[in-house]
C-alpha atoms as a PDB file:
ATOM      1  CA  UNK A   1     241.001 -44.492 437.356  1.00  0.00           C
ATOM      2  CA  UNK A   2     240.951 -41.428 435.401  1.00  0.00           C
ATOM      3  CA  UNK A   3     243.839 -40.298 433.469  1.00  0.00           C
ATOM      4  CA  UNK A   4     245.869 -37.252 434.213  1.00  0.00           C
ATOM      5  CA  UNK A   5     245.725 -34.463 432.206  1.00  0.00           C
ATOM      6  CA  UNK A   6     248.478 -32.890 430.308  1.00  0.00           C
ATOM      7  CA  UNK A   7     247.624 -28.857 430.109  1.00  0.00           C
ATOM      8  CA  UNK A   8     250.027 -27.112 429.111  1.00  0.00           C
ATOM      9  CA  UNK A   9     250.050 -24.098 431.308  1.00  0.00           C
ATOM     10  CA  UNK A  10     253.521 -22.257 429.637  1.00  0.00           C
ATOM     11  CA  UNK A  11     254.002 -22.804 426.004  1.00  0.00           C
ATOM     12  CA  UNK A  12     256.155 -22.157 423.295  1.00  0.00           C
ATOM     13  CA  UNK A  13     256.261 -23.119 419.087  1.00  0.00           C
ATOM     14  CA  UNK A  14     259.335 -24.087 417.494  1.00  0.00           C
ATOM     15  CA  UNK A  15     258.496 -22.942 413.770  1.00  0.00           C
ATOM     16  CA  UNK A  16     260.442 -24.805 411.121  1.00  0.00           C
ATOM     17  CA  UNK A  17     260.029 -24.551 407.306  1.00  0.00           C
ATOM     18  CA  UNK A  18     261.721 -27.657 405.214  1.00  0.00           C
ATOM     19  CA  UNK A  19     265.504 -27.532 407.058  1.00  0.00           C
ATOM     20  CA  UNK A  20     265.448 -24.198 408.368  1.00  0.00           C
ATOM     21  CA  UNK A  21     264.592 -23.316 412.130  1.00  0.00           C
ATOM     22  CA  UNK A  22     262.998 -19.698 412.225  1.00  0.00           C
ATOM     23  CA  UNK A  23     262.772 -20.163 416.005  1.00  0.00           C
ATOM     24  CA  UNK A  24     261.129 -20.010 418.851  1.00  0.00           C
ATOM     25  CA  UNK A  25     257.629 -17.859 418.986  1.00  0.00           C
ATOM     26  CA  UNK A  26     255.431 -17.552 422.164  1.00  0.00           C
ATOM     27  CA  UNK A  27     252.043 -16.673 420.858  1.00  0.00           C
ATOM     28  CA  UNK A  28     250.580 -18.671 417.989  1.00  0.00           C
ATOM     29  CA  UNK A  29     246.618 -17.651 416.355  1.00  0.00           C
ATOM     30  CA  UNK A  30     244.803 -19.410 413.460  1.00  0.00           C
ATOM     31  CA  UNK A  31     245.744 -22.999 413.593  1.00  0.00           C
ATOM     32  CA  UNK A  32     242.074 -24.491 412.558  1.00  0.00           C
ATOM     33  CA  UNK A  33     240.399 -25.439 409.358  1.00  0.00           C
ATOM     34  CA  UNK A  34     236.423 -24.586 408.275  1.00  0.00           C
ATOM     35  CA  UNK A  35     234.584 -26.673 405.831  1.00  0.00           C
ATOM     36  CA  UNK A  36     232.781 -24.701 403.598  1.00  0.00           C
ATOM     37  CA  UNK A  37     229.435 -25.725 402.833  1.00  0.00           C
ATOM     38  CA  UNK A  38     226.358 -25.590 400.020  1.00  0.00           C
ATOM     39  CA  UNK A  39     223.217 -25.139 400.372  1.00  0.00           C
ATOM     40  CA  UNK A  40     221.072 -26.952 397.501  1.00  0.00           C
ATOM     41  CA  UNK A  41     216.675 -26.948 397.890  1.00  0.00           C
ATOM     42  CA  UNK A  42     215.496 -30.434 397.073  1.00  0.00           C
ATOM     43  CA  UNK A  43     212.920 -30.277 393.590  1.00  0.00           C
ATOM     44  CA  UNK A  44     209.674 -30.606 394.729  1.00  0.00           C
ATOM     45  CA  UNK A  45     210.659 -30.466 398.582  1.00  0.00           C
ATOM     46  CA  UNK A  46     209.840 -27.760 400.291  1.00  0.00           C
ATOM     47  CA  UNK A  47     210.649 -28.633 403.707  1.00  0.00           C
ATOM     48  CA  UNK A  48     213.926 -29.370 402.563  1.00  0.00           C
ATOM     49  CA  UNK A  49     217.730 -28.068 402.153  1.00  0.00           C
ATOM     50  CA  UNK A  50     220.825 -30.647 401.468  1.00  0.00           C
ATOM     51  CA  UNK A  51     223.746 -28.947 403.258  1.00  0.00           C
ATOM     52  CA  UNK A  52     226.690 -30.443 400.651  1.00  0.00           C
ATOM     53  CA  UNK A  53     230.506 -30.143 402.249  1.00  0.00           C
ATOM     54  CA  UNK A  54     232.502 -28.300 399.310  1.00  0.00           C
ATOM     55  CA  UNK A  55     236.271 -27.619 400.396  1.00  0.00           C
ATOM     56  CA  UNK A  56     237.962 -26.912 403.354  1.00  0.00           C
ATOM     57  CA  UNK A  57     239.281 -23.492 404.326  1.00  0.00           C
ATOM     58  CA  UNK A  58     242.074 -22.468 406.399  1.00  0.00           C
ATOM     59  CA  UNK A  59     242.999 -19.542 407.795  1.00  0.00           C
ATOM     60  CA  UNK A  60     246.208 -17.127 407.837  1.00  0.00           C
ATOM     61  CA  UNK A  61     248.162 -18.276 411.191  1.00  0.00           C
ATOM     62  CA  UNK A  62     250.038 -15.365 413.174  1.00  0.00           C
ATOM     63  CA  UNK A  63     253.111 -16.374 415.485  1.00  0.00           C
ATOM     64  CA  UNK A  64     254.118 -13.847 417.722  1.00  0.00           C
ATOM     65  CA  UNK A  65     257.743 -14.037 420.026  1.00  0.00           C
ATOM     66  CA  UNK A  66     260.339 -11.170 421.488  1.00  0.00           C
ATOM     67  CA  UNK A  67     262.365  -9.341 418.854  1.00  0.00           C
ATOM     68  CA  UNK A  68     265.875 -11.404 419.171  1.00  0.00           C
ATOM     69  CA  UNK A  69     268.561 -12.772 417.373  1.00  0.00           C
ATOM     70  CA  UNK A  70     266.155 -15.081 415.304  1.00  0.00           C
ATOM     71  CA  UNK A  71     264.653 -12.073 413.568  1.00  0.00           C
ATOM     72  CA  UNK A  72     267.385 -12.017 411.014  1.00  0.00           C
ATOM     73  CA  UNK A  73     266.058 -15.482 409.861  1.00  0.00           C
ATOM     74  CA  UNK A  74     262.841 -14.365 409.229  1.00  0.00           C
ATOM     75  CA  UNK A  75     263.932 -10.898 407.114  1.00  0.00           C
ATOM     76  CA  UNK A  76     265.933 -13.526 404.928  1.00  0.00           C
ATOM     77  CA  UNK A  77     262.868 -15.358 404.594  1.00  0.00           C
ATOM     78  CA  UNK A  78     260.586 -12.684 403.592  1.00  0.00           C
ATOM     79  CA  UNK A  79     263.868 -11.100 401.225  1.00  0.00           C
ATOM     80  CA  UNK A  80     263.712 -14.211 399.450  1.00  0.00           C
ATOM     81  CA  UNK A  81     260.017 -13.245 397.675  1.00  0.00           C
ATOM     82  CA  UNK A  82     261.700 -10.780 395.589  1.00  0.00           C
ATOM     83  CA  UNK A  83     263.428 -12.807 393.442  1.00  0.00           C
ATOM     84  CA  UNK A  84     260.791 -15.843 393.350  1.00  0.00           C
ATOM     85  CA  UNK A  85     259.439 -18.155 395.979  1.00  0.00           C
ATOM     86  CA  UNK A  86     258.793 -21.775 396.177  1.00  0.00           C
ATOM     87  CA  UNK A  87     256.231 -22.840 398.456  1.00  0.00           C
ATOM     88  CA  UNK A  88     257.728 -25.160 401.313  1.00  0.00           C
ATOM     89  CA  UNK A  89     256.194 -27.410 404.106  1.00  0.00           C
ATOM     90  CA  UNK A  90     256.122 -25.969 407.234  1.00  0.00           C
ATOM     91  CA  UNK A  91     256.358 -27.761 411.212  1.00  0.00           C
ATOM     92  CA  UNK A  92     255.038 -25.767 414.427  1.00  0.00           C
ATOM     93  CA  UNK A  93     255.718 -27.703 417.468  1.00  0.00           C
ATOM     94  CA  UNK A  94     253.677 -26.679 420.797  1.00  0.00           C
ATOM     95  CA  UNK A  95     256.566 -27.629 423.511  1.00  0.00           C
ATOM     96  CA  UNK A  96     255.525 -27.456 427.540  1.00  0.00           C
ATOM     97  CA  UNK A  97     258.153 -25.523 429.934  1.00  0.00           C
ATOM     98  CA  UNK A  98     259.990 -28.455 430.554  1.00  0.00           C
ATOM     99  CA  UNK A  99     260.536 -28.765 426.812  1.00  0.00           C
ATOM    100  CA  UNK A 100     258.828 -32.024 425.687  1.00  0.00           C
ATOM    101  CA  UNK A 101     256.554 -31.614 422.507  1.00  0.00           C
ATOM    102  CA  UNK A 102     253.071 -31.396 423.438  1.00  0.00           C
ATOM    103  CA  UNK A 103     251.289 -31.501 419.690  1.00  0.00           C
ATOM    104  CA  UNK A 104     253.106 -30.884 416.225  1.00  0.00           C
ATOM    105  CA  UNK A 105     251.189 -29.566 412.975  1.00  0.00           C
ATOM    106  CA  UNK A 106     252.582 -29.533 409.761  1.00  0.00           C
ATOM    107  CA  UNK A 107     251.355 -27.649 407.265  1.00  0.00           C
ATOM    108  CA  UNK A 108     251.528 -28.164 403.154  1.00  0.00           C
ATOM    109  CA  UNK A 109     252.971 -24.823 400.930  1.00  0.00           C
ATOM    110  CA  UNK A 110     253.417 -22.181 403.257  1.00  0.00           C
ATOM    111  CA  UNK A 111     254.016 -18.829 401.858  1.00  0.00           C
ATOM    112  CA  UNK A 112     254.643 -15.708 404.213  1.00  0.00           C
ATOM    113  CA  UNK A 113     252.062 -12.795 404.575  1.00  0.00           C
ATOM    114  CA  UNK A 114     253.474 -10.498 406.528  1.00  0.00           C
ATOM    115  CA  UNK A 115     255.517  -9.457 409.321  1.00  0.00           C
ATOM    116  CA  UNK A 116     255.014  -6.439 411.982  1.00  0.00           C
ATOM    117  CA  UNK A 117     257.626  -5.461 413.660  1.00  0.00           C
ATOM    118  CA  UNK A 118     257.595  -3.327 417.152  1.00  0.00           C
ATOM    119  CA  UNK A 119     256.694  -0.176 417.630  1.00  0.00           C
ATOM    120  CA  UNK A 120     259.126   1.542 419.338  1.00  0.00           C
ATOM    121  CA  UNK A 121     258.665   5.104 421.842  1.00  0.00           C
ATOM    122  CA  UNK A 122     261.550   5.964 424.776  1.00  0.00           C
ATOM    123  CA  UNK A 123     258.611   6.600 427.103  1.00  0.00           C
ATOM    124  CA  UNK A 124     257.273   2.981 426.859  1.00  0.00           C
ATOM    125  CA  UNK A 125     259.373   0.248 428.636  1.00  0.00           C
ATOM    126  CA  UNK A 126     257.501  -2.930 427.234  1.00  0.00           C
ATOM    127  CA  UNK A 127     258.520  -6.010 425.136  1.00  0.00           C
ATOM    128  CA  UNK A 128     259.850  -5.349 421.735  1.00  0.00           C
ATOM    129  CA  UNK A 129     257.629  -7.709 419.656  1.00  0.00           C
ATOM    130  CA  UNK A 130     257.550  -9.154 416.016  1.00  0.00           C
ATOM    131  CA  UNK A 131     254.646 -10.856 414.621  1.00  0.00           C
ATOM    132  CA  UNK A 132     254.524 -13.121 411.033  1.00  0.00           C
ATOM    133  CA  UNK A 133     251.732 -14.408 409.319  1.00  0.00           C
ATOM    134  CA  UNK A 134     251.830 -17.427 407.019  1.00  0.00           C
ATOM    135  CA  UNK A 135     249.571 -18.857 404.023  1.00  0.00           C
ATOM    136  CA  UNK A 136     249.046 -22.436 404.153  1.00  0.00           C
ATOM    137  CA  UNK A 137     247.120 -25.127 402.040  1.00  0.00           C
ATOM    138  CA  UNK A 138     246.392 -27.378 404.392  1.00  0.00           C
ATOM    139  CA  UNK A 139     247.685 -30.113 406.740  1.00  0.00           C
ATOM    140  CA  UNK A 140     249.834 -32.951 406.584  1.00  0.00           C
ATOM    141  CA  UNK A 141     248.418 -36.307 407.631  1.00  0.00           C
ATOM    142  CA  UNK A 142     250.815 -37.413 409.835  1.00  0.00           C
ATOM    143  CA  UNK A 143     251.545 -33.884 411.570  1.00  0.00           C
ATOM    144  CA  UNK A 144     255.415 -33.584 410.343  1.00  0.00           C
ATOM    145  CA  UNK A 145     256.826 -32.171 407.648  1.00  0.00           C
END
C-alpha cells in the first residue's frame, strides 16, 4: 500500500523569535543550507583533486505576508537595533489550511536585515505587502527553539 501524501497546497509560517509571536507571513524564501567546499591537488597526483567539506553556509531568509496589525511587532523589533541587539533563536512553522503544523525550523541567532514595506500609488488596487529578511547561524537539531 502506498502512503498518502501530505502536500501542502495553501500555506502559511507562524514566525516566532524566543517568546514573541511576529505573526503570521504567507511567503517564505531561503530556508536551505550549502556546504562550502575545498579543492586541494594530491602531491604527485595528477589525475587527482580531494574535494574537502569546510563550513556550512546559509542564506538570508525573506518572509513575506499582508501589511496588518502585526506590522507594529516587527517595527519594535527592528527599533530595538538602535540601542543594542542580542541575537535570539528563532521558530518558523509551515501550517496547512486547516491549521496543523506541517514542518517547523528553528534557527540559532537570528538578527534582522531588513524590511520593505509597500509601495503605495491610488491608481493601483493590489495587496499592501511587507517583506523582512533575517540573518541566521544555523539550525537547531531538534527543529524548535
Amino acid at each position: 500500500m502506498i502512503p498518502e501524501v501530505d502536500t501542502a497546497l495553501t500555506v502559511s509560517f507562524q514566525v516566532k523569535l524566543d517568546d514573541q509571536d511576529l505573526g503570521e507571513f504567507y511567503s517564505c524564501e531561503g530556508l536551505g543550507c550549502e556546504v562550502v567546499m575545498e579543492t586541494r591537488d594530491e602531491g604527485g597526483n595528477n589525475g587527482f583533486t580531494w574535494q574537502l567539506p569546510t563550513k556550512l553556509k546559509f542564506p538570508n531568509i525573506r518572509l513575506t505576508r499582508p501589511l496588518g496589525k502585526d506590522t507594529e511587532k516587527v517595527a519594535r523589533w527592528f527599533a530595538s537595533m538602535q540601542t543594542g541587539y542580542t541575537r535570539r533563536t528563532a521558530t518558523i512553522v509551515a501550517m496547512g489550511a486547516d491549521g496543523r503544523t506541517i514542518a517547523t525550523w528553528g534557527l540559532l541567532d537570528v538578527v534582522p536585515v531588513r524590511w520593505s514595506g509597500p509601495s503605495l500609488s491610488a491608481d493601483q488596487s493590489k495587496v499592501v505587502t511587507e517583506t523582512i529578511e533575517i540573518a541566521h547561524h544555523g539550525f537547531l537539531a531538534n527543529g524548535s527553539a
